[in-house]
N, C-alpha and C. Protein backbone atom coordinates (compact mmCIF):
# COMPACT_ATOMS: atom_id res chain seq x y z
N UNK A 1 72.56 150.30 93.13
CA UNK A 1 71.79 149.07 93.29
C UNK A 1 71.86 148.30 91.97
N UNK A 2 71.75 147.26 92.26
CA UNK A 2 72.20 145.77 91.01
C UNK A 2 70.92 144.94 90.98
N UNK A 3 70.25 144.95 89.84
CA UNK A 3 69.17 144.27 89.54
C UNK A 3 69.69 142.83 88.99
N UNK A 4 69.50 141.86 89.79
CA UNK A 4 70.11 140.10 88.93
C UNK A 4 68.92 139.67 88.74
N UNK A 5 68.54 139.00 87.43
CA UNK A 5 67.07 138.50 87.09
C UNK A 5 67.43 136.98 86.40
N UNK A 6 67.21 136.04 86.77
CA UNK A 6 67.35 134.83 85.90
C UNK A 6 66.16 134.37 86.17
N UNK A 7 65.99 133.24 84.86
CA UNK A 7 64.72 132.25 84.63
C UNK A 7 65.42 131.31 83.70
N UNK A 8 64.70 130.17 84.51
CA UNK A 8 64.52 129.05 84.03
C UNK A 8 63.45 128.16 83.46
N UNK A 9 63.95 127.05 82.72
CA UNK A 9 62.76 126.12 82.41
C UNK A 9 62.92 124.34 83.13
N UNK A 10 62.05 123.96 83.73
CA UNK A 10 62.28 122.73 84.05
C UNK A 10 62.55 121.69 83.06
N UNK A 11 63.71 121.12 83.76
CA UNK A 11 64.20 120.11 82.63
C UNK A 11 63.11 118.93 82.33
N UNK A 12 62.78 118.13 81.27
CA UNK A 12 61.76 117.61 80.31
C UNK A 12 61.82 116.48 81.14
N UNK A 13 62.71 115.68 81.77
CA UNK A 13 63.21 114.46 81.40
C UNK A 13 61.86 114.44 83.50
N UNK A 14 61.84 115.15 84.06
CA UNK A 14 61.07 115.19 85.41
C UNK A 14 59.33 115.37 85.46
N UNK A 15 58.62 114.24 86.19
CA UNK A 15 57.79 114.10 86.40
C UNK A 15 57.14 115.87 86.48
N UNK A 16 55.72 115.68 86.65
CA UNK A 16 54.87 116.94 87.14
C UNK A 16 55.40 117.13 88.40
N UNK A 17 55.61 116.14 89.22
CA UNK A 17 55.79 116.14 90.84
C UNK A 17 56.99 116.53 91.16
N UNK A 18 57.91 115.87 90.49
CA UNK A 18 58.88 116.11 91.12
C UNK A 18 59.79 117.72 90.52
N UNK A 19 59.18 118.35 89.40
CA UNK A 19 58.87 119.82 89.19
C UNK A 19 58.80 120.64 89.88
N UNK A 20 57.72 120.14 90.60
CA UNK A 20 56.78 121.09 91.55
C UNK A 20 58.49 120.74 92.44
N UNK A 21 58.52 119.58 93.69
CA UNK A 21 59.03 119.69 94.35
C UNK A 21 60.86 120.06 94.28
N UNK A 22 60.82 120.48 93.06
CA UNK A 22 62.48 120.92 92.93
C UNK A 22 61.98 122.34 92.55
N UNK A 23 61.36 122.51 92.37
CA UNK A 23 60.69 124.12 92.25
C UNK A 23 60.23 124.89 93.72
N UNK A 24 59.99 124.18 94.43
CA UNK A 24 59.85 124.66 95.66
C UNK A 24 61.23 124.57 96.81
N UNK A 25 62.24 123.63 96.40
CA UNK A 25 63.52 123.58 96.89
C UNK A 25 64.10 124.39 96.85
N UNK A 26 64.23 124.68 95.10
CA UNK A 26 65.29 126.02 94.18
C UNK A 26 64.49 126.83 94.94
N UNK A 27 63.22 127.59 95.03
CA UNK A 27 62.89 128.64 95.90
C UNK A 27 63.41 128.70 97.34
N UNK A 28 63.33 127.59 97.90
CA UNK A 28 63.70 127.90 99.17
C UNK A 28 65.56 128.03 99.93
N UNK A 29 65.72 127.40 98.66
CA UNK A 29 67.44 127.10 98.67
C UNK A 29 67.77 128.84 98.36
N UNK A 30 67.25 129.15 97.81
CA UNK A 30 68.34 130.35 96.83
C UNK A 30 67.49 131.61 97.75
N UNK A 31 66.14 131.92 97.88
CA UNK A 31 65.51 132.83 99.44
C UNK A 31 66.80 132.73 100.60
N UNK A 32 67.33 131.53 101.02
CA UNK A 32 67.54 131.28 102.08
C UNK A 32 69.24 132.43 101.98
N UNK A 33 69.67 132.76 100.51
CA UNK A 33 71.01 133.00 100.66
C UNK A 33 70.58 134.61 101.09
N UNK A 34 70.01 135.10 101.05
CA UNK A 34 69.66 136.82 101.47
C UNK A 34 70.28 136.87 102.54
N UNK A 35 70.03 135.56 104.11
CA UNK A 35 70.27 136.30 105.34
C UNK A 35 72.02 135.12 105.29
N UNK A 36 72.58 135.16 104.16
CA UNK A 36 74.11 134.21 104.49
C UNK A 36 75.18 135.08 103.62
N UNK A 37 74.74 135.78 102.60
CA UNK A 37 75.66 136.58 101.32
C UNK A 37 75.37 138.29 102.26
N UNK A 38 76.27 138.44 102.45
CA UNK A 38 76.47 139.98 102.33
C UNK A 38 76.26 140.96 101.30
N UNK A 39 75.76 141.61 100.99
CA UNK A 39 75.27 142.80 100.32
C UNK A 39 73.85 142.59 99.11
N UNK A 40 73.37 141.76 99.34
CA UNK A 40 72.14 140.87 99.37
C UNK A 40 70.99 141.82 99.60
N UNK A 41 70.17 142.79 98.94
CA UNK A 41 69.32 143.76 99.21
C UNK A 41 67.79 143.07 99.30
N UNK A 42 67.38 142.02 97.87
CA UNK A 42 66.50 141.15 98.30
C UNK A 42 66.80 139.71 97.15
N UNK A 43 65.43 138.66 97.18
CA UNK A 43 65.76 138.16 96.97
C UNK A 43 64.77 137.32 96.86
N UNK A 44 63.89 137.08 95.73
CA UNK A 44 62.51 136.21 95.36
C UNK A 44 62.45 135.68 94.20
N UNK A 45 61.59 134.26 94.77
CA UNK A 45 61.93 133.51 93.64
C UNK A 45 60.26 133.03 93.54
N UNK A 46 60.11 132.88 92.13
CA UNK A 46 58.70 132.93 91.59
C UNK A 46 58.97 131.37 91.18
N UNK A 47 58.03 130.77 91.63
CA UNK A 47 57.65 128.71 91.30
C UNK A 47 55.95 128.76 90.27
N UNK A 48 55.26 130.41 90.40
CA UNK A 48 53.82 129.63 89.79
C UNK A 48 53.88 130.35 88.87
N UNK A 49 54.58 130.45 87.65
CA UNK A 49 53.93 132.36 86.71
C UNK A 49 52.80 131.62 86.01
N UNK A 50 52.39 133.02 85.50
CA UNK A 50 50.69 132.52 84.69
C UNK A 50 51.54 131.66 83.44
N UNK A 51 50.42 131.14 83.20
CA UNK A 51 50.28 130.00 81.96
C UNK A 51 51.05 130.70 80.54
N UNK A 52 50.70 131.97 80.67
CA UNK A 52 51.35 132.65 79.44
C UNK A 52 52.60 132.95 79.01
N UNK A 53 53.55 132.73 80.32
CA UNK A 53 54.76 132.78 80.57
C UNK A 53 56.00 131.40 79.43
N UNK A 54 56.87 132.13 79.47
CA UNK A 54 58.03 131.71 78.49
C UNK A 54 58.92 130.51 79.93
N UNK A 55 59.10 131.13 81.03
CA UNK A 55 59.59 130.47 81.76
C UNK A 55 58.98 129.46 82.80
N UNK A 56 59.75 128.66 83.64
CA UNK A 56 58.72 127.99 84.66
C UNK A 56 59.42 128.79 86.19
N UNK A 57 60.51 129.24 86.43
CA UNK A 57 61.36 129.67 87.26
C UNK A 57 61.80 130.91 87.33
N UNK A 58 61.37 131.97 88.13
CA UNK A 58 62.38 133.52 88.25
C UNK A 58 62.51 133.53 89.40
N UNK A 59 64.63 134.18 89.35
CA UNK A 59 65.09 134.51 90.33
C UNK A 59 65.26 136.39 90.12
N UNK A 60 64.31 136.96 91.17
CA UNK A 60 64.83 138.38 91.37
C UNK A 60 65.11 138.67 92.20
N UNK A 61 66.40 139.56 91.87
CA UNK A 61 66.96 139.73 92.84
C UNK A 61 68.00 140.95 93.07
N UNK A 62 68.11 141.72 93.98
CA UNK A 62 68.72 143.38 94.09
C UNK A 62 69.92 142.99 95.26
N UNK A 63 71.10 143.62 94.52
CA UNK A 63 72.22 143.93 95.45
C UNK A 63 73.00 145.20 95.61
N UNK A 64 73.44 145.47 96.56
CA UNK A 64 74.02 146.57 96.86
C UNK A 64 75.09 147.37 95.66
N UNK A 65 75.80 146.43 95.51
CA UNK A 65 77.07 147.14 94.18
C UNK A 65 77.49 145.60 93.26
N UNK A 66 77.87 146.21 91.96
CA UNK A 66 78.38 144.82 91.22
C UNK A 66 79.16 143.89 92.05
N UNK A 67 79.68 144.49 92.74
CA UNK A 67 81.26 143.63 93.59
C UNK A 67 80.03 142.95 94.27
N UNK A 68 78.99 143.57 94.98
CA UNK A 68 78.04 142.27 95.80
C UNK A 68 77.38 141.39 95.02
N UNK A 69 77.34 141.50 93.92
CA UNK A 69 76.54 140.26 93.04
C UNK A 69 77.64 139.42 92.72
N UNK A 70 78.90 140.12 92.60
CA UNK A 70 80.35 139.32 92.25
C UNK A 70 80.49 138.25 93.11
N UNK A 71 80.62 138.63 94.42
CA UNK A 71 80.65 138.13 95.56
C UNK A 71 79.73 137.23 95.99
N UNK A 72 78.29 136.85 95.63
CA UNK A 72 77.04 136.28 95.69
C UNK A 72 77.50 135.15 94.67
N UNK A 73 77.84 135.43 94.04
CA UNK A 73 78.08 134.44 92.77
C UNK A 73 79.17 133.65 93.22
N UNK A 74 80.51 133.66 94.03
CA UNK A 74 81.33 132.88 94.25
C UNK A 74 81.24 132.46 95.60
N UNK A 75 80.53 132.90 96.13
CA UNK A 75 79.93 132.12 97.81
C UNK A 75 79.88 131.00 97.88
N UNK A 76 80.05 130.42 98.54
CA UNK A 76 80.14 128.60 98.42
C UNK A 76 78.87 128.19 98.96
N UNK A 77 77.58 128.76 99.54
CA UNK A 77 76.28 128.57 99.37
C UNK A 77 75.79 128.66 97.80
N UNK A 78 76.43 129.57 97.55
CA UNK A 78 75.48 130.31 96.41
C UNK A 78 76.11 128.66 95.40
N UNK A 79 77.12 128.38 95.29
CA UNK A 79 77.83 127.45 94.18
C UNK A 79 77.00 126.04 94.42
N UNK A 80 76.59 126.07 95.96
CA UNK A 80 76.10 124.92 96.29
C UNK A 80 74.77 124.86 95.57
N UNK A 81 73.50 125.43 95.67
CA UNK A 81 72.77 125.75 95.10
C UNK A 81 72.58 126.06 93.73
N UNK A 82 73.13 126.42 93.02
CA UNK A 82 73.40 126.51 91.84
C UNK A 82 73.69 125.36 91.48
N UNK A 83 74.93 124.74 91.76
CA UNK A 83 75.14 123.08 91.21
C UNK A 83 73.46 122.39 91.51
N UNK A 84 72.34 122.65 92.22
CA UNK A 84 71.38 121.60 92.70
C UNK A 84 70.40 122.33 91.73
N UNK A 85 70.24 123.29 91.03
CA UNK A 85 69.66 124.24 90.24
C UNK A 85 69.97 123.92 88.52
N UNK A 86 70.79 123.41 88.51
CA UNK A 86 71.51 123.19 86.75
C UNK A 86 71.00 121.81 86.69
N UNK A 87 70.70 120.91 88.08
CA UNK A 87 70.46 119.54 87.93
C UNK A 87 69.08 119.71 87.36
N UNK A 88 68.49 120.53 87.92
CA UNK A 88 66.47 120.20 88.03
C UNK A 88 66.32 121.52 86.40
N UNK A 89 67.28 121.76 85.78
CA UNK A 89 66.84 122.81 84.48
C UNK A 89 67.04 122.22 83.35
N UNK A 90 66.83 122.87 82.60
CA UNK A 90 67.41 122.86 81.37
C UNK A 90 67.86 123.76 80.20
N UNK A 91 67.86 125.35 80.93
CA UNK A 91 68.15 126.44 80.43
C UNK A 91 68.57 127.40 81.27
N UNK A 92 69.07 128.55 81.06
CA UNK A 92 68.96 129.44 81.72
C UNK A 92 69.13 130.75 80.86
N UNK A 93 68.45 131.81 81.31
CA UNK A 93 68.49 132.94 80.55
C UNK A 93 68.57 134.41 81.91
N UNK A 94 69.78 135.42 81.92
CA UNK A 94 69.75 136.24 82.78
C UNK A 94 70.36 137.43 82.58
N UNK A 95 69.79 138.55 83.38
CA UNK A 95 70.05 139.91 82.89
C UNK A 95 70.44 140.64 84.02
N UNK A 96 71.12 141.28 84.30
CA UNK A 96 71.89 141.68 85.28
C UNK A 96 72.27 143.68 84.59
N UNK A 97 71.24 144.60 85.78
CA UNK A 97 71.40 145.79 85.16
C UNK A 97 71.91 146.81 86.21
N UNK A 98 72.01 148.24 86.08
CA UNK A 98 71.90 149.14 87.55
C UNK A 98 70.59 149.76 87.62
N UNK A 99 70.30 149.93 88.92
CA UNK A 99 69.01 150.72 89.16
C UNK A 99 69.45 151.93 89.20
């Protein structure tokens, strides 16, 4: 099993609102690839962390073998999303381990 963990920060240049509502997109865009990517074990994405938090965005997420996170990563959902994900950030930081 393949632990993929990324976080983000919302890019500066976006309203409170429109935060929120590209924060609730990126959640629902990147949830949605679990039942389209094959070997996809799960797949949650955090829009509220407490106030104390470094990030505004986590993607966690478990796959079957490296080759399935390989494979997740060049999906042409997954690229789609990602390109709509780099628009609404302005960082990214991610760790990718075995369970």
């Amino acid at each position: 099993m393949i632990k993929h963990i990324v976080q983000w920060n919302h890019g500066e240049h976006f309203s409170e609102a429109e935060k929120k509502a590209n924060a609730e997109k990126i959640k629902s865009e990147l949830e949605s690839l679990k039942e389209m990517v094959d070997g996809v074990v799960s797949i949650q994405v955090i829009i509220n962390p407490l106030a104390t938090s470094d990030r505004d965005i986590i993607l966690d997420s478990e796959f079957e073998t490296e080759e399935a996170l390989q494979q997740y990563q060049i999906h042409p959902e997954h690229v789609r999303v990602s390109n709509f994900v780099k628009e609404c950030v302005q960082d990214r930081v991610c760790v990718d381990y075995q369970l």
